[in-house]
C-alpha atoms as a PDB file:
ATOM      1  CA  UNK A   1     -18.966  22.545 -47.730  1.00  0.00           C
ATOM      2  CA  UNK A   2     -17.507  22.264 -51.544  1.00  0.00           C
ATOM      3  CA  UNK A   3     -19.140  19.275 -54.152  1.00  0.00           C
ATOM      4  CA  UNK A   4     -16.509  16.707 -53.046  1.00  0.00           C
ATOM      5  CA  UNK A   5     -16.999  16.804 -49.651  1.00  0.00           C
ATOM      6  CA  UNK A   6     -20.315  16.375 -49.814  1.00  0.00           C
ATOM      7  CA  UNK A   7     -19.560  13.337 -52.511  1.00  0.00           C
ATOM      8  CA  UNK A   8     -17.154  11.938 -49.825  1.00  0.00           C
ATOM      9  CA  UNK A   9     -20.239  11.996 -47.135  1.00  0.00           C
ATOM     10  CA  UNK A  10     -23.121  10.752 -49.733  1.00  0.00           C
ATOM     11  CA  UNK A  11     -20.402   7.925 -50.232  1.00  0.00           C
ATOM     12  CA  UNK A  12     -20.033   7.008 -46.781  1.00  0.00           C
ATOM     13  CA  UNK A  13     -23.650   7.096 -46.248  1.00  0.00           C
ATOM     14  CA  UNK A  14     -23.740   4.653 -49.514  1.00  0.00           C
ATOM     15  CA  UNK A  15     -21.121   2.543 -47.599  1.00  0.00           C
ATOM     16  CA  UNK A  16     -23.553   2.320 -44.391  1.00  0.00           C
ATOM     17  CA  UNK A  17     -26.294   1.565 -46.002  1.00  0.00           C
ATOM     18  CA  UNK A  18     -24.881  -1.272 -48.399  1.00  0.00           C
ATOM     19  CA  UNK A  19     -23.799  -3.239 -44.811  1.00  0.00           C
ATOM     20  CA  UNK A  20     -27.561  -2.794 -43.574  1.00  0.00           C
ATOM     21  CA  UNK A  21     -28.600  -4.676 -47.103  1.00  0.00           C
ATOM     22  CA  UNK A  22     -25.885  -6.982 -46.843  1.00  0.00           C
ATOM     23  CA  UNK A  23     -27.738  -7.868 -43.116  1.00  0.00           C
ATOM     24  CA  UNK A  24     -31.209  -7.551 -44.709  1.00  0.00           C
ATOM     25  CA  UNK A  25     -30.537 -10.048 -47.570  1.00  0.00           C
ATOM     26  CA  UNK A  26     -29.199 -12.509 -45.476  1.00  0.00           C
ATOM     27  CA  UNK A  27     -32.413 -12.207 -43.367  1.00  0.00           C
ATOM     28  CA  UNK A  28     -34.335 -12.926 -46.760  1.00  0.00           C
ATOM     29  CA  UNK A  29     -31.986 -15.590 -47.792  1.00  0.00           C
ATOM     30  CA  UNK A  30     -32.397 -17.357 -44.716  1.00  0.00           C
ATOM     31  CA  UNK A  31     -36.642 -17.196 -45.126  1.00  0.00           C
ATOM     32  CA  UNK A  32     -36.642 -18.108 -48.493  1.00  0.00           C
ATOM     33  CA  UNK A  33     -33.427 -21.197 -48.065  1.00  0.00           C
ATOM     34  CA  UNK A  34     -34.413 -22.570 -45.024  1.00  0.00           C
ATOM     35  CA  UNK A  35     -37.376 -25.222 -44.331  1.00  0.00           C
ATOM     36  CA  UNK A  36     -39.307 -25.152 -40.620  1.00  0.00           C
ATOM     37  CA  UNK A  37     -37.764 -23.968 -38.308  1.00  0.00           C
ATOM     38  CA  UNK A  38     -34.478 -23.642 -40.080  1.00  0.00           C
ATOM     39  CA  UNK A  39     -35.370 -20.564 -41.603  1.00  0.00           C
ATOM     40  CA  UNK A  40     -36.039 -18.722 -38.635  1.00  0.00           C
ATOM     41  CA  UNK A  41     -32.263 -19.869 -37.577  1.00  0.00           C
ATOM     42  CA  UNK A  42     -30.689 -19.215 -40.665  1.00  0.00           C
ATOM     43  CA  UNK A  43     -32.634 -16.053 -41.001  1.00  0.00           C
ATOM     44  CA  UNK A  44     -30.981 -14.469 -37.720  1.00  0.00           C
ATOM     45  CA  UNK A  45     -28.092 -16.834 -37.422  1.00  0.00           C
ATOM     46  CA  UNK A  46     -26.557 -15.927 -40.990  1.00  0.00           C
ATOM     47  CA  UNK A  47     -26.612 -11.956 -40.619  1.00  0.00           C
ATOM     48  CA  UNK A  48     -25.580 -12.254 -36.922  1.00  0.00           C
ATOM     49  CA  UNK A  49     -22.303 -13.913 -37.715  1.00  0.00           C
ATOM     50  CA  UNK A  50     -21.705 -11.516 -40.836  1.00  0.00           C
ATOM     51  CA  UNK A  51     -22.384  -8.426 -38.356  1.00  0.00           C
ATOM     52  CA  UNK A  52     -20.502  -9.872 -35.850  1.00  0.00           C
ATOM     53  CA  UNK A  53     -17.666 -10.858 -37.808  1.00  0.00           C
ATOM     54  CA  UNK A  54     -17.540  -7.586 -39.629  1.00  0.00           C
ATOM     55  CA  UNK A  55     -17.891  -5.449 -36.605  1.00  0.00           C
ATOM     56  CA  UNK A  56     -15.004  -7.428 -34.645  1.00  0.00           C
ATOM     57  CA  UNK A  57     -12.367  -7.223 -37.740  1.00  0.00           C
ATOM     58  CA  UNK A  58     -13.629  -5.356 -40.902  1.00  0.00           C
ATOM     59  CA  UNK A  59     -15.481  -2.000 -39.266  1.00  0.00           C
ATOM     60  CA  UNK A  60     -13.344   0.754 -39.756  1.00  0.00           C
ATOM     61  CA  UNK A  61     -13.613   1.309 -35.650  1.00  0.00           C
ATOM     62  CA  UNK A  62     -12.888  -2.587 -35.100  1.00  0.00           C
ATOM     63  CA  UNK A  63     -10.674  -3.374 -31.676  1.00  0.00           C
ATOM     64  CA  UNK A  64      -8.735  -5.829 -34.264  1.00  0.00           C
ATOM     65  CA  UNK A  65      -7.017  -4.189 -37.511  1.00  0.00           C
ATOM     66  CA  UNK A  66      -6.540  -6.773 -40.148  1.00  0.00           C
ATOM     67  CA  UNK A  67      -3.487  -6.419 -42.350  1.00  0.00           C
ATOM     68  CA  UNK A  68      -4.942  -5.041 -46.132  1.00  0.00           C
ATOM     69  CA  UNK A  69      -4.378  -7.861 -48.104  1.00  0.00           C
ATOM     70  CA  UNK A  70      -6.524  -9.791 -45.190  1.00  0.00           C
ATOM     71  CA  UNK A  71      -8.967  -7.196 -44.955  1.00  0.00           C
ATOM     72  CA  UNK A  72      -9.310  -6.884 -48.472  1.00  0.00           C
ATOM     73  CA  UNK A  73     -10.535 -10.939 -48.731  1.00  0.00           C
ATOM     74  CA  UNK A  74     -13.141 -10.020 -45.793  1.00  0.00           C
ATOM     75  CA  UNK A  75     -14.289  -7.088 -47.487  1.00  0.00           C
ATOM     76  CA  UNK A  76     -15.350  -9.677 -50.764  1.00  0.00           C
ATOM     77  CA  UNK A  77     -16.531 -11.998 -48.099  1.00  0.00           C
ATOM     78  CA  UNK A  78     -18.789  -9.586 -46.752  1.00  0.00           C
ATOM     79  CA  UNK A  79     -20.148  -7.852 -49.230  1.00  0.00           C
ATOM     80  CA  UNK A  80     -20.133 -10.750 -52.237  1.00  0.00           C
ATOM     81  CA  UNK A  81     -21.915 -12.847 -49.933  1.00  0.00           C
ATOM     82  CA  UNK A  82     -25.106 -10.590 -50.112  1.00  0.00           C
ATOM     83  CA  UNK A  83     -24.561 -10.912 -53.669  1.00  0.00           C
ATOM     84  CA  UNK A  84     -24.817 -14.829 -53.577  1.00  0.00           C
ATOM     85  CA  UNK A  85     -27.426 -15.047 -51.502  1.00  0.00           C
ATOM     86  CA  UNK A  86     -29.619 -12.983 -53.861  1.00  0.00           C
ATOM     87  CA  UNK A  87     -28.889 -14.645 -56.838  1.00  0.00           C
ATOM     88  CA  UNK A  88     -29.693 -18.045 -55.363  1.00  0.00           C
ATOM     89  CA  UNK A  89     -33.022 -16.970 -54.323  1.00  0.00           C
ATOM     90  CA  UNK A  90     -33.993 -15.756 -57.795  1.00  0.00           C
ATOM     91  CA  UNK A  91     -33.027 -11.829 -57.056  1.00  0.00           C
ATOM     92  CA  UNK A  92     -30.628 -11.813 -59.853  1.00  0.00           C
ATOM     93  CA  UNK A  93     -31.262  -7.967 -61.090  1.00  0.00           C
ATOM     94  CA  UNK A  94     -31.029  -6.645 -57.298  1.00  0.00           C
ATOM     95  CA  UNK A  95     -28.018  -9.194 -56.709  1.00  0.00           C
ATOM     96  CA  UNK A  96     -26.075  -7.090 -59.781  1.00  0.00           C
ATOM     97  CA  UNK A  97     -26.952  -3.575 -58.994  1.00  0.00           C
ATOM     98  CA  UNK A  98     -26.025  -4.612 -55.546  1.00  0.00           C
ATOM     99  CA  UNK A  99     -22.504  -6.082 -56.112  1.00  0.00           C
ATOM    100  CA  UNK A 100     -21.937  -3.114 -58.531  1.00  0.00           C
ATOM    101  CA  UNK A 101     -22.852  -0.514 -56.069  1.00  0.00           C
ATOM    102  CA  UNK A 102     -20.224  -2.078 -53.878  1.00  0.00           C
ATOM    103  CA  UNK A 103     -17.640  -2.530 -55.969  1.00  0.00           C
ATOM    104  CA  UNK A 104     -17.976   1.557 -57.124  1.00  0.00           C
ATOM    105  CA  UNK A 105     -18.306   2.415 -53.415  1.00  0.00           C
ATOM    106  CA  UNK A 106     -15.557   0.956 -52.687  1.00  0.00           C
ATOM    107  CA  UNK A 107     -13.264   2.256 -55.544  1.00  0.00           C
ATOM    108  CA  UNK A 108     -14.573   5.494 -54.534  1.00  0.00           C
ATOM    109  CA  UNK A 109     -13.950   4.691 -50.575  1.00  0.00           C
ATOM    110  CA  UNK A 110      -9.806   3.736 -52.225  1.00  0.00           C
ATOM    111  CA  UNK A 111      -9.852   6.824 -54.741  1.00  0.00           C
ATOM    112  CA  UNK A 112     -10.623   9.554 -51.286  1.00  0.00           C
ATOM    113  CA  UNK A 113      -8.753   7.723 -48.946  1.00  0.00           C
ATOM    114  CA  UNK A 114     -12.160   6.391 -47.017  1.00  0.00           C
ATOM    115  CA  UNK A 115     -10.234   3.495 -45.415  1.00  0.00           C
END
């Protein structure tokens, strides 16, 4: 296996593991937003309906294939909502080197055809 092909995996592996943050911020976002027993709805309710959403229309082995430009707007959603949900709970360092690890995964996803 040459350098790039092992880039192209490490990416993919970055890829994965930014949607498992995305879900685990929510979770925190949820805790820290919510009052009673809001929080423990918010807490599974909000990364439910992001997993759910992305797994029905944005996974790259979703049933339903958006059209780019549409994908492309769920694809901020997605993954800028992590990003907002840390900075409103005071995360704001992890909320940037979040949305910037996205944002070069996904140019790198677009650069070696990863779509």
């Amino acid at each position: 296996m040459n350098i790039l092909s092992l880039l192209k995996v490490l990416n993919l592996l970055v890829r994965f593991s930014l949607e498992l943050f995305a879900l685990g911020s929510l979770v925190y976002w949820g805790l820290q937003f919510g009052k009673g027993s809001m929080k423990i709805v918010l807490a599974v309710g909000a990364p439910l309906l992001l997993g759910i959403v992305w797994g029905i229309f944005g996974s790259p082995r979703s049933q339903i294939q958006l059209p780019v430009p549409i994908h492309l707007v769920l694809e901020i959603l997605v993954f800028g909502l992590p990003f907002i949900a840390l900075y409103t709970t005071g995360k704001h360092d992890l909320a940037f080197i979040y949305i910037i690890s996205a944002i070069i995964n996904r140019i790198l996803m677009y650069m070696w055809g990863q779509e």
